[in-house]
N, C-alpha and C. Protein backbone atom coordinates (compact mmCIF):
# COMPACT_ATOMS: atom_id res chain seq x y z
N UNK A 1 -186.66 29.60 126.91
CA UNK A 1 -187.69 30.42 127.53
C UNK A 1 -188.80 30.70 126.52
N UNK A 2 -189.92 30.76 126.99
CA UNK A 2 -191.48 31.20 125.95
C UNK A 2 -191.48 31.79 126.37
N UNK A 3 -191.67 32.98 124.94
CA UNK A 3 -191.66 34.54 124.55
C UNK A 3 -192.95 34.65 125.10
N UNK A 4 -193.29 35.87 125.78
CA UNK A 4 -194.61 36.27 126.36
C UNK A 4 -195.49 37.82 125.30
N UNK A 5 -196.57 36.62 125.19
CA UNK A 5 -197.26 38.07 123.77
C UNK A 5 -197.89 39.12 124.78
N UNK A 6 -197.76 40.40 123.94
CA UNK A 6 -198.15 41.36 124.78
C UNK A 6 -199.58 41.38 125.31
N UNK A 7 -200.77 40.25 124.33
CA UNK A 7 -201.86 40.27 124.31
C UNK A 7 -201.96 39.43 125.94
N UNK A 8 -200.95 38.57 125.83
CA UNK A 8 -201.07 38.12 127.58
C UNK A 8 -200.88 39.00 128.57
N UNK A 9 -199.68 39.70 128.51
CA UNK A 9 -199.55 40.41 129.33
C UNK A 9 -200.90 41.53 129.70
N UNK A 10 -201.42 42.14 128.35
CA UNK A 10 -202.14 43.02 129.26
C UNK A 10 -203.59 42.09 129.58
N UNK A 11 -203.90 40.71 129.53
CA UNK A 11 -204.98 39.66 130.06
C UNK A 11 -204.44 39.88 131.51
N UNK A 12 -203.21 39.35 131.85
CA UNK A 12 -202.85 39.37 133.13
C UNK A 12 -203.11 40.49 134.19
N UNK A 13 -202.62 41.81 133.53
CA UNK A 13 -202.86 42.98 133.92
C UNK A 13 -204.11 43.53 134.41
N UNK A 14 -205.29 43.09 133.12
CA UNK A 14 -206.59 43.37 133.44
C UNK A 14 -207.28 42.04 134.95
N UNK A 15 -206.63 41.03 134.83
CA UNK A 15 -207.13 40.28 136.07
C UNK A 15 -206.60 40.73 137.57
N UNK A 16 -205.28 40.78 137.24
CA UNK A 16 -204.85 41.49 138.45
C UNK A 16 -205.83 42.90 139.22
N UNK A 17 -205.94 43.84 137.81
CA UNK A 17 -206.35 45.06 138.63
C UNK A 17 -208.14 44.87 138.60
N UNK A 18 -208.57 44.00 138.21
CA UNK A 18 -210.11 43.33 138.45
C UNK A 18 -210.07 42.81 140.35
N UNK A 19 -209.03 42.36 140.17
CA UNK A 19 -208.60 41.38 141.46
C UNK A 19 -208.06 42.79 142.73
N UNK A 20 -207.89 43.72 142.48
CA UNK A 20 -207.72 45.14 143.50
C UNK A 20 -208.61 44.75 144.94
N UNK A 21 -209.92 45.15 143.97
CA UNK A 21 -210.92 45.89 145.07
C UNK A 21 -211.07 44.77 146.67
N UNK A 22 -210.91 43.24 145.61
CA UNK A 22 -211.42 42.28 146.50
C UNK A 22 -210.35 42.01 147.24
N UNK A 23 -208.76 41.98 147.18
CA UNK A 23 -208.02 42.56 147.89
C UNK A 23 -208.14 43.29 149.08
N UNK A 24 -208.37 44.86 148.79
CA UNK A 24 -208.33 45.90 149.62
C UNK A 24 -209.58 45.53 150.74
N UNK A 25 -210.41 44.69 150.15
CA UNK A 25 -211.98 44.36 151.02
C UNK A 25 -211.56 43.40 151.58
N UNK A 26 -210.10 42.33 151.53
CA UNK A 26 -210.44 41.08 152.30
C UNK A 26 -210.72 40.34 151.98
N UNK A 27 -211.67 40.24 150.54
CA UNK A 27 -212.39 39.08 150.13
C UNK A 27 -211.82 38.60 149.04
N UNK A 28 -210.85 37.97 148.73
CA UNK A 28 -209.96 37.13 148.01
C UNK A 28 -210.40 36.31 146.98
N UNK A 29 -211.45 36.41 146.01
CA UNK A 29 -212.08 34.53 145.49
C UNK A 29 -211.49 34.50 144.39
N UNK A 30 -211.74 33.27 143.67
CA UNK A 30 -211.10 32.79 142.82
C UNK A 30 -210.79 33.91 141.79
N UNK A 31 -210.59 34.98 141.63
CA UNK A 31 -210.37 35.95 140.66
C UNK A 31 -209.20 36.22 140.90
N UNK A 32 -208.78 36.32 142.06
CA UNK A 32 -207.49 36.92 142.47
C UNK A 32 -206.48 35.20 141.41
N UNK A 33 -206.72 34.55 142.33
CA UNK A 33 -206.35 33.46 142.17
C UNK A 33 -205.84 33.01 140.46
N UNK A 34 -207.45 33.35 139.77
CA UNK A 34 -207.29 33.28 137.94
C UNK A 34 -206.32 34.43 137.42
N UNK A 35 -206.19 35.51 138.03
CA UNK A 35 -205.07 36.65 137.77
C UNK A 35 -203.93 36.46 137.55
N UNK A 36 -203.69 35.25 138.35
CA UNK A 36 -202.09 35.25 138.73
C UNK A 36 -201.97 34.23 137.50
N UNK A 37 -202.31 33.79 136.94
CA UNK A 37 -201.99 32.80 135.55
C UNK A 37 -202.47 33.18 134.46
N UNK A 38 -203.00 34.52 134.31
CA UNK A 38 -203.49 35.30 133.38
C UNK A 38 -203.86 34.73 132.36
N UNK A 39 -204.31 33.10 132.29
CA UNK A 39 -204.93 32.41 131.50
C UNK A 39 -206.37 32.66 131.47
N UNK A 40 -206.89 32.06 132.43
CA UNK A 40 -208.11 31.56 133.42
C UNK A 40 -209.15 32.67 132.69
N UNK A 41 -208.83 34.40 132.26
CA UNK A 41 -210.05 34.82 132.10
C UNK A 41 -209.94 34.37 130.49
N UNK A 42 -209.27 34.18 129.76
CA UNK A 42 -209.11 33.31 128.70
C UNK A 42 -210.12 32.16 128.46
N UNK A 43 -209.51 31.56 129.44
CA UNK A 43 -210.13 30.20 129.64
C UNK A 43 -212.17 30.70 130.11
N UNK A 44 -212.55 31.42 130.63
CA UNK A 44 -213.77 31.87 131.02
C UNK A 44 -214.56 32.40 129.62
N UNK A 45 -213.94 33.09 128.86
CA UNK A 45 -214.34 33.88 127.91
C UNK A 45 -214.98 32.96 126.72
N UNK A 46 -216.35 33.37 126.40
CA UNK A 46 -217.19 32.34 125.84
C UNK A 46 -216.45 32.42 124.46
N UNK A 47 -216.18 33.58 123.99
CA UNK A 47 -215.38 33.79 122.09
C UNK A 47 -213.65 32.37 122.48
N UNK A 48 -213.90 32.02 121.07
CA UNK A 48 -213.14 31.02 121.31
C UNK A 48 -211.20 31.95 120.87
N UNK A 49 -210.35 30.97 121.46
CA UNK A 49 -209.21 32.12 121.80
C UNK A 49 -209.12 32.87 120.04
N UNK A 50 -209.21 31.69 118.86
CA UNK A 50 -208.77 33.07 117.67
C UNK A 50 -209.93 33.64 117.40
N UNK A 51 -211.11 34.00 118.19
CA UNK A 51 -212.08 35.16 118.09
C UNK A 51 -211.34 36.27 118.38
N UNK A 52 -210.88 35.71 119.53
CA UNK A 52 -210.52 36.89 120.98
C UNK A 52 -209.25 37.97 120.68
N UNK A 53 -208.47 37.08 119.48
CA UNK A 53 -207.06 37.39 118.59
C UNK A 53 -207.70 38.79 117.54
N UNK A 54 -209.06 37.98 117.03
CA UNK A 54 -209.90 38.95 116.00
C UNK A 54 -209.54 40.30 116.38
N UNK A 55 -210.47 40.38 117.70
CA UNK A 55 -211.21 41.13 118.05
C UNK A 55 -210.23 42.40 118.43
N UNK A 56 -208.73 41.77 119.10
CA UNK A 56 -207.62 42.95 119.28
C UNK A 56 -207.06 43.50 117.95
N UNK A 57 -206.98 42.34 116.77
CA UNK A 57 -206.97 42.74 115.89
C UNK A 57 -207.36 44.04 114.65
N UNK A 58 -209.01 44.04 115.13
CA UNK A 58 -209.80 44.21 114.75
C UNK A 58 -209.71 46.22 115.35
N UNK A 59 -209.76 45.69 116.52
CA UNK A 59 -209.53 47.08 117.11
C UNK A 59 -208.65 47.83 116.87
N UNK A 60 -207.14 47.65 117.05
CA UNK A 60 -206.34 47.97 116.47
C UNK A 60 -206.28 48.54 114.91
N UNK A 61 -207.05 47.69 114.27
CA UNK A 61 -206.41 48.36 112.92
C UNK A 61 -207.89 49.27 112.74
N UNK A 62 -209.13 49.57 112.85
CA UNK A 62 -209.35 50.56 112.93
C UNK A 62 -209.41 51.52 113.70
N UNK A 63 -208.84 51.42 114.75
CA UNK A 63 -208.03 52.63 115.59
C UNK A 63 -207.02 53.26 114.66
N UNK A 64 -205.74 52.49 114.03
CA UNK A 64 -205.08 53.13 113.57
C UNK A 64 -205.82 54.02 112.12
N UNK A 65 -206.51 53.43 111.30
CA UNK A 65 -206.97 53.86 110.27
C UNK A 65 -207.31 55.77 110.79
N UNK A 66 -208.43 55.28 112.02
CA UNK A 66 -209.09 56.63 112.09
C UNK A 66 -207.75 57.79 112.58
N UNK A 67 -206.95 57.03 113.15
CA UNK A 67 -205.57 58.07 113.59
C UNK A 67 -205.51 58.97 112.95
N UNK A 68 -204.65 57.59 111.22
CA UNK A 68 -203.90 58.37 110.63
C UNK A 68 -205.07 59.36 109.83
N UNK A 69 -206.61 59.15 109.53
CA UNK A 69 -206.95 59.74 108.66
C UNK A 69 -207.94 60.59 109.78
N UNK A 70 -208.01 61.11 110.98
CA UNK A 70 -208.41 61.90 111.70
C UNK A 70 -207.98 62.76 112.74
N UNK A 71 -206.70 62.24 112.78
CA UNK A 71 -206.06 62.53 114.38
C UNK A 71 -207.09 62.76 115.53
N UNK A 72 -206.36 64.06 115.92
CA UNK A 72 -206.89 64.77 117.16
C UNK A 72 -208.41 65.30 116.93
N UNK A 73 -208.75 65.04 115.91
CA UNK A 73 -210.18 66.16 115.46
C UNK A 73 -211.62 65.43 116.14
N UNK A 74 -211.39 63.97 116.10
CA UNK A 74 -212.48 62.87 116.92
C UNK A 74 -211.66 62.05 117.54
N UNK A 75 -212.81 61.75 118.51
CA UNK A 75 -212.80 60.71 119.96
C UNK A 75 -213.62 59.51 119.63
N UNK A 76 -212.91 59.35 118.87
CA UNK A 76 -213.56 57.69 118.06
C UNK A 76 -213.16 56.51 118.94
N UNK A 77 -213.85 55.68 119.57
CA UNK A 77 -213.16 54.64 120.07
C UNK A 77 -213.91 53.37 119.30
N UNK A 78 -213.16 52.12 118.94
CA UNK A 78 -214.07 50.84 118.89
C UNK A 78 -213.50 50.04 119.28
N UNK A 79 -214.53 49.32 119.60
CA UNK A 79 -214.24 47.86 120.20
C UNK A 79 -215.01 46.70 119.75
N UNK A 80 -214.59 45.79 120.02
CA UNK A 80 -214.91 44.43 118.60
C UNK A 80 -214.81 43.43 119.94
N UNK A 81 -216.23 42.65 119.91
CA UNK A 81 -216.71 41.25 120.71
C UNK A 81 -216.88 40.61 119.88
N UNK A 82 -216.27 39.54 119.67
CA UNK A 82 -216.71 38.38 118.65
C UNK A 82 -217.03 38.83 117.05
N UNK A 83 -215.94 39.88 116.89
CA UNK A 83 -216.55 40.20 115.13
C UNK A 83 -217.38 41.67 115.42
N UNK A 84 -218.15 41.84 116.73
CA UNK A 84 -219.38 42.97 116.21
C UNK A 84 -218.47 43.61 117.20
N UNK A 85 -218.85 45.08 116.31
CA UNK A 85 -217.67 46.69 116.35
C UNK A 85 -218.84 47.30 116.80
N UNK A 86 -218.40 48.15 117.89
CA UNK A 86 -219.11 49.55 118.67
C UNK A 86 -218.21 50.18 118.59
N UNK A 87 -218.95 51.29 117.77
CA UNK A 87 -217.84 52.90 117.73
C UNK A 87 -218.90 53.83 118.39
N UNK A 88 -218.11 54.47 119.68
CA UNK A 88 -218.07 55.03 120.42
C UNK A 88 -217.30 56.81 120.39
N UNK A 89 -217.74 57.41 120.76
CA UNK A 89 -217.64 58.91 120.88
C UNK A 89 -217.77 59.52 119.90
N UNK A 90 -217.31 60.88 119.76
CA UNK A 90 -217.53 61.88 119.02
C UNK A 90 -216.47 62.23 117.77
N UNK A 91 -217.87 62.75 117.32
CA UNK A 91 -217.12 63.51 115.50
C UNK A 91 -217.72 64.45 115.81
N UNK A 92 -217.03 65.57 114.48
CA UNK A 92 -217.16 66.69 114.06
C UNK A 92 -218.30 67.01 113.34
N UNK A 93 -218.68 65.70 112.23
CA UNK A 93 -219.75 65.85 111.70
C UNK A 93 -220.32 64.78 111.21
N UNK A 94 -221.76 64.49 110.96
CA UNK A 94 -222.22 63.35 109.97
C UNK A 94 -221.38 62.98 108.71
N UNK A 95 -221.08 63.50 108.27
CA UNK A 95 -219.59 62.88 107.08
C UNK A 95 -218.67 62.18 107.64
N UNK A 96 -218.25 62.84 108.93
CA UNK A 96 -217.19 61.84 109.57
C UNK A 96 -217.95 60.80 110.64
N UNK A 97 -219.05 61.11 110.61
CA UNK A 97 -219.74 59.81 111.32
C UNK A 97 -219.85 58.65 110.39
N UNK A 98 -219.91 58.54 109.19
CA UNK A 98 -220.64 57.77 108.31
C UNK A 98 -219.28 57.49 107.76
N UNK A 99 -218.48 58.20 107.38
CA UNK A 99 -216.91 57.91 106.83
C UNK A 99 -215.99 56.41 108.14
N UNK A 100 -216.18 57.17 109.02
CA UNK A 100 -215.80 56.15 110.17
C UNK A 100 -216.81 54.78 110.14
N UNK A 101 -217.93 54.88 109.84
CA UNK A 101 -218.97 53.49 110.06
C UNK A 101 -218.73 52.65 109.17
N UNK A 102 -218.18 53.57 107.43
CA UNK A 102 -217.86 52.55 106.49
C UNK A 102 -216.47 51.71 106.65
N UNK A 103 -215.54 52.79 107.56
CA UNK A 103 -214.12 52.11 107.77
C UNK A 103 -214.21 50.71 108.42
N UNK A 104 -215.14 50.87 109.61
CA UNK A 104 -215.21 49.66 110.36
C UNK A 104 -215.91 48.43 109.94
N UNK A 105 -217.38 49.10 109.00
CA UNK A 105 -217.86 47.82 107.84
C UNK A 105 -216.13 47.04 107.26
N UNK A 106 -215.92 47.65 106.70
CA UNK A 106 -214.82 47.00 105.46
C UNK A 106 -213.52 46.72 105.98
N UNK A 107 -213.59 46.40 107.41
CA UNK A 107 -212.47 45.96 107.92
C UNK A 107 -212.12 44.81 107.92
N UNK A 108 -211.45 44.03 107.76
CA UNK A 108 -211.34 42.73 107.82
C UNK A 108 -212.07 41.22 108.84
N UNK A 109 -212.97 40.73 108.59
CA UNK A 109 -213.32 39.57 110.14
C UNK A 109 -214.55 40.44 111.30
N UNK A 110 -214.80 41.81 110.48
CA UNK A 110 -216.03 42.49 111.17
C UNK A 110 -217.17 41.97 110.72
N UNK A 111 -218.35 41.34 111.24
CA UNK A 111 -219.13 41.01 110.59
C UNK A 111 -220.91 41.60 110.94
N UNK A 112 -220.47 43.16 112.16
CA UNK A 112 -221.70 43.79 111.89
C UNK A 112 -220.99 45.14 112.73
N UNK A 113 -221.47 46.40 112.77
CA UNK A 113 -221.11 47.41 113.12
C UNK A 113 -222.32 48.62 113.75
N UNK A 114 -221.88 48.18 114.94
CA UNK A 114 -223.02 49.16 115.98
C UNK A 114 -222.28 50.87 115.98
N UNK A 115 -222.78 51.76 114.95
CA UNK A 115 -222.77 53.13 115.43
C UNK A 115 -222.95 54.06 115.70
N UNK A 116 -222.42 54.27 117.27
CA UNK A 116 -223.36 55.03 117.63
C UNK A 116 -222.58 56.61 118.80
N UNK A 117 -221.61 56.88 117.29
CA UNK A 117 -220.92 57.70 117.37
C UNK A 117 -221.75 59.15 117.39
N UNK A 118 -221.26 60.69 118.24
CA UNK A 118 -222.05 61.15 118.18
C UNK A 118 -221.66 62.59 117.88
N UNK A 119 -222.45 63.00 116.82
CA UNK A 119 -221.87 64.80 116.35
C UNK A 119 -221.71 65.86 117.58
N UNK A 120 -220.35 66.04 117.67
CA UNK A 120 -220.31 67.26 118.47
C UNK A 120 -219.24 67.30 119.27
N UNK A 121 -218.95 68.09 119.91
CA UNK A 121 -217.66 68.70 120.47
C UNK A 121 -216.85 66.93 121.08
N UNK A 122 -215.67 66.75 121.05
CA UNK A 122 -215.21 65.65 121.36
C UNK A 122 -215.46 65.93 123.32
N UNK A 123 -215.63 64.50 123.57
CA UNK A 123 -215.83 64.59 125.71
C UNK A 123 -214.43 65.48 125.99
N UNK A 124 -214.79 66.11 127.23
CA UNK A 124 -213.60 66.60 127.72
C UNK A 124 -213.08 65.46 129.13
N UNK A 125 -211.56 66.03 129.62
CA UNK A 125 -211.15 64.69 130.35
C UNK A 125 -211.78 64.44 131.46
N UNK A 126 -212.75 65.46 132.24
CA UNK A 126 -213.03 64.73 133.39
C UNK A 126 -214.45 64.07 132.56
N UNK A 127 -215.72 64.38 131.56
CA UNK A 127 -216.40 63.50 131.26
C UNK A 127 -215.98 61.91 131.25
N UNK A 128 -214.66 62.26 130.17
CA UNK A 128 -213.82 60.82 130.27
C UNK A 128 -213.52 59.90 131.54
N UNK A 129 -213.16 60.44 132.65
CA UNK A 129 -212.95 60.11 133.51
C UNK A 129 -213.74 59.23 134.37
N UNK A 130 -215.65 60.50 134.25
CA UNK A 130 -216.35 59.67 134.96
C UNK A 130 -217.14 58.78 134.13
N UNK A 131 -216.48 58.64 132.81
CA UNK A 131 -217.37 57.56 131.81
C UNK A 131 -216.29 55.95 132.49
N UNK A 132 -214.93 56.35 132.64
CA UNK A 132 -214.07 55.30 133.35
C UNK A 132 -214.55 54.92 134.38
N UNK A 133 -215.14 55.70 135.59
CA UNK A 133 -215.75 55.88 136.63
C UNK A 133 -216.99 54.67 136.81
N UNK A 134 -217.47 55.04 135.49
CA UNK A 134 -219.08 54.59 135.84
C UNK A 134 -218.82 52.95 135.29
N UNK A 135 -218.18 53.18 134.41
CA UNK A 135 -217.90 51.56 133.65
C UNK A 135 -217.48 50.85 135.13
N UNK A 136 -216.40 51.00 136.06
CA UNK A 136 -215.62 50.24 136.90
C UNK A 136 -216.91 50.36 137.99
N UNK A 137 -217.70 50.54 138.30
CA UNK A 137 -219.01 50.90 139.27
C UNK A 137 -219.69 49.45 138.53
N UNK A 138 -220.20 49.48 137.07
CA UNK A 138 -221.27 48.82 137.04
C UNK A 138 -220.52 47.16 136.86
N UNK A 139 -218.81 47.15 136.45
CA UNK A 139 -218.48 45.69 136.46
C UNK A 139 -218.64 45.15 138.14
N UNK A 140 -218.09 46.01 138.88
CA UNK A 140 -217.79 46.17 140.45
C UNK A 140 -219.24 45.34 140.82
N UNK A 141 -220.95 46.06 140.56
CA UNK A 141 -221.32 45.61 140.67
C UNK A 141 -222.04 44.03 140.25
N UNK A 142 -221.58 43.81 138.69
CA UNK A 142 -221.84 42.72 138.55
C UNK A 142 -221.40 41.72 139.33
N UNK A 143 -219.78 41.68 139.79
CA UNK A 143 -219.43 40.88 140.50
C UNK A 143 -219.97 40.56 141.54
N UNK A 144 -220.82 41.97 142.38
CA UNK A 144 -221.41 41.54 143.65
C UNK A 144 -222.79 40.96 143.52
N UNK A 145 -223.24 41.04 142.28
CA UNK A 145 -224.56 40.54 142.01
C UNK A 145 -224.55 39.22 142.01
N UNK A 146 -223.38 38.52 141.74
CA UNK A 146 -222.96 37.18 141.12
C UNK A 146 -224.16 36.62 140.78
N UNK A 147 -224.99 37.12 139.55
CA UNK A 147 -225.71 36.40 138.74
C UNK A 147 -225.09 35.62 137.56
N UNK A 148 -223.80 36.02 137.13
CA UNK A 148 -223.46 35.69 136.11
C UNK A 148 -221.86 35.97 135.99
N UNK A 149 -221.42 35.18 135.09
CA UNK A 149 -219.86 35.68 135.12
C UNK A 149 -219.97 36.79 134.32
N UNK A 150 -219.27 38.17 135.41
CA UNK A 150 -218.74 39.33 135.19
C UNK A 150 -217.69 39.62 133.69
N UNK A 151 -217.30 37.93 133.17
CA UNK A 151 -216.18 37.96 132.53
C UNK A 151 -216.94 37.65 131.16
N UNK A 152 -218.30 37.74 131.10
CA UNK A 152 -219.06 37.47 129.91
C UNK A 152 -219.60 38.54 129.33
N UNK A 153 -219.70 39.61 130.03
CA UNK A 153 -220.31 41.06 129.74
C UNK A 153 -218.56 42.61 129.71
N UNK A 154 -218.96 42.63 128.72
CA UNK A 154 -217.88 43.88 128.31
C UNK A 154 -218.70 45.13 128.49
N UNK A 155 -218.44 46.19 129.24
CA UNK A 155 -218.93 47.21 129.31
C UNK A 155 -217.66 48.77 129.03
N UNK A 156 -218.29 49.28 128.08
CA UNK A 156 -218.18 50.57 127.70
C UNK A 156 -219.29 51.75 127.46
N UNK A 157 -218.48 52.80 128.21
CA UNK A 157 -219.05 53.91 128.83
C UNK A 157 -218.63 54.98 128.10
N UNK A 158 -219.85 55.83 127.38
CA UNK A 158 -219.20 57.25 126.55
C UNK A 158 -220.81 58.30 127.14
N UNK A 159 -220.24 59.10 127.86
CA UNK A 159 -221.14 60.37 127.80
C UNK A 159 -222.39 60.02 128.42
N UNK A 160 -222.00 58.96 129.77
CA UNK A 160 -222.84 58.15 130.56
C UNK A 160 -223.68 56.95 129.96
N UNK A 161 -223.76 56.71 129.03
CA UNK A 161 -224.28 55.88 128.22
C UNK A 161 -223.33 54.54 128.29
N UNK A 162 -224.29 53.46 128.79
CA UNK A 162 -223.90 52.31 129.16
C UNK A 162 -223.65 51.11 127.97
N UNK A 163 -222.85 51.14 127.51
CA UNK A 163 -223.11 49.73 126.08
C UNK A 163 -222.45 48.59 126.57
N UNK A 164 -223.21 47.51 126.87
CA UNK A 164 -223.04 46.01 127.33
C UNK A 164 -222.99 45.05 126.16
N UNK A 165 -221.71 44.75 125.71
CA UNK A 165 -221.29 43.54 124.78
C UNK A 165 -220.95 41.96 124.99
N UNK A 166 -221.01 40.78 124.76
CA UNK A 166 -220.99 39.76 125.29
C UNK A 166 -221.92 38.77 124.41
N UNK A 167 -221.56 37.30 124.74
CA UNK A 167 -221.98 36.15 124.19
C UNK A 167 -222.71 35.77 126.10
N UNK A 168 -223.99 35.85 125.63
CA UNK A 168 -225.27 35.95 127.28
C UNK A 168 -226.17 34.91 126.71
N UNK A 169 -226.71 34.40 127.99
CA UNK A 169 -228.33 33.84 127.46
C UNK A 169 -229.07 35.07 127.72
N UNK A 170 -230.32 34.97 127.35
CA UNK A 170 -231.41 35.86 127.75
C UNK A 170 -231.47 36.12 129.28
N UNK A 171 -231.17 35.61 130.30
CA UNK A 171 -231.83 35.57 131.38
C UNK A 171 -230.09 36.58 131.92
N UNK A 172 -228.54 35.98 131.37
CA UNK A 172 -227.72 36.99 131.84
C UNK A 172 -228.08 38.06 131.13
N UNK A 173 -228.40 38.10 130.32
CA UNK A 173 -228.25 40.09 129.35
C UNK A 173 -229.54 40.63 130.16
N UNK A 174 -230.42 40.29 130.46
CA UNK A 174 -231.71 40.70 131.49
C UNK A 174 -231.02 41.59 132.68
N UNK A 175 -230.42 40.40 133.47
CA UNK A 175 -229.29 41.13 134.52
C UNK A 175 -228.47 41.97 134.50
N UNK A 176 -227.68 41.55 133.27
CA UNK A 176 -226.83 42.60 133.10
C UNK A 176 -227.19 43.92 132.81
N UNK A 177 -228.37 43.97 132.16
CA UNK A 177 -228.95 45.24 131.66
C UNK A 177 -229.55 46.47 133.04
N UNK A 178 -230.20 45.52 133.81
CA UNK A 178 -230.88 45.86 134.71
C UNK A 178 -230.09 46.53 135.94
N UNK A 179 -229.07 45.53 135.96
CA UNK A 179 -227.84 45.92 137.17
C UNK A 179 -227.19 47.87 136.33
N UNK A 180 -226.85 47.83 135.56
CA UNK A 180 -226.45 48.61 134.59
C UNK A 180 -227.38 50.18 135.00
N UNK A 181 -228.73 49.37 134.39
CA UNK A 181 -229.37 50.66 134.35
C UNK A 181 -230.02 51.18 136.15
N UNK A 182 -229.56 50.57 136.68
CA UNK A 182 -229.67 51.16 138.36
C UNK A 182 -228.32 51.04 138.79
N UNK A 183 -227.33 51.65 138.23
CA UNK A 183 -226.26 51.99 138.99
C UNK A 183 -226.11 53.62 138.71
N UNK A 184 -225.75 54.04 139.87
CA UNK A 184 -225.92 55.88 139.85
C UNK A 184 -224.86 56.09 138.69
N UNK A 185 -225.29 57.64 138.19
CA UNK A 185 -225.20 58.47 136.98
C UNK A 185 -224.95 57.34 135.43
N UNK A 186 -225.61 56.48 135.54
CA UNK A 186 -225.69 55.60 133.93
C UNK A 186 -227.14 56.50 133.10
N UNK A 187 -226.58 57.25 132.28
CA UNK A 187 -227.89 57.92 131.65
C UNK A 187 -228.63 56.78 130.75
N UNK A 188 -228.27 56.06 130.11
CA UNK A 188 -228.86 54.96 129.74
C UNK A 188 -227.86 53.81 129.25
N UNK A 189 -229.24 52.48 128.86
CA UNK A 189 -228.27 51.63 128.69
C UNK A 189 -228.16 50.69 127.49
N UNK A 190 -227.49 50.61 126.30
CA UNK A 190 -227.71 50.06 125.25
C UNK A 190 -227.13 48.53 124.93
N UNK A 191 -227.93 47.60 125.15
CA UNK A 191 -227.42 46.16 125.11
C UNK A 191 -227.18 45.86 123.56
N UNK A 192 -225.75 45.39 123.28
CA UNK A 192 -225.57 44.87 121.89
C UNK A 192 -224.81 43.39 122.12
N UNK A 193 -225.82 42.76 122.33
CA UNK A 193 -225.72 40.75 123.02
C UNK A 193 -225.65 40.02 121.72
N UNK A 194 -225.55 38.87 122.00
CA UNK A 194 -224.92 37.45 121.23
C UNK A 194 -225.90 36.82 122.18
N UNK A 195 -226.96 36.07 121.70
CA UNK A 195 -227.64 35.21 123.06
C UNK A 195 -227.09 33.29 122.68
N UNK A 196 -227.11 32.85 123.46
CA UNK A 196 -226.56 31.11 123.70
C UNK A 196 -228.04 31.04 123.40
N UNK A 197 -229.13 31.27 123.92
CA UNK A 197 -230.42 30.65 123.76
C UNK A 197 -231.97 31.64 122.61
């Protein structure tokens, strides 16, 4: 039997529950379909697979860093597309804003660091909630826009603020941006792209 890595499992997971809505609507397309082999968004994803290894990598170990050397005190999140790190939410203070920006510089296979972490009280859970809210609204709509594969644009949401990550040409990050910034309660929208052209 082949051992199943957890990094598949939760690929699978995320296609499946991508694959929900169009379900519950009836409308079935090939997503549902790429879910069930939890390859396929693999196979879609422009970072080649040991980018994609990086990048969980990547996350992971400065997640843990800020744990052990912050706990509960910030709502630090990052996330890593192809090497480039967005740190997301709140600190306590500019020391721990800038302490956290150098962690993620000097991490291993990072090779630029967007931050745009922000002083002040950490989000509370329903902010959180509708930052979850708004992210699953604006992928929802990419899909219906079908300008572009939905599976090329990463979107994260802190404190309504829209940050769109991805390997795009000019003409998808245009869309993507645009779709983004006209979807209700997105206070704004900050594109940090990789362009093909």
């Amino acid at each position: 039997m082949i051992p199943i890595r957890p990094s598949r499992i939760l690929v699978t997971l995320l296609a499946l529950t991508l694959a929900i809505p169009f379900v519950l609507t009836g409308c079935v397309p090939a997503l549902v379909v790429a879910g069930v082999g939890g390859t396929a968004l693999v196979a879609t994803d422009r970072r080649s697979v040991g980018a994609q290894a990086d990048d969980e990598a990547i996350e992971l170990k400065i997640a843990e860093q800020i744990n052990t050397r912050y706990g509960e005190r910030v709502h630090a999140i990052s996330t890593s597309y192809n090497g480039i790190v967005l740190l997301s939410g709140e600190v306590p203070d500019f020391g721990t804003l800038a302490s956290i920006g150098n962690l993620a510089k000097n991490t291993e296979r990072v090779r630029a660091v967007h931050n745009e972490l922000a002083v002040g009280p950490n989000a509370s859970m329903s902010q959180r909630t509708n930052d979850s809210y708004i992210t699953s609204k604006v992928k929802t709509r990419f899909v219906e826009a079908n300008k572009f594969s939905a599976t090329h644009v990463k979107v994260v949401t802190e404190r309504g603020v829209v940050y769109l990550m991805g390997i795009v040409s000019h003409a998808e990050g245009d869309a993507a941006g645009q779709i983004a910034a006209s979807t209700t309660d997105v206070v704004r929208v900050v594109k940090i792209f990789e362009y093909t052209n």
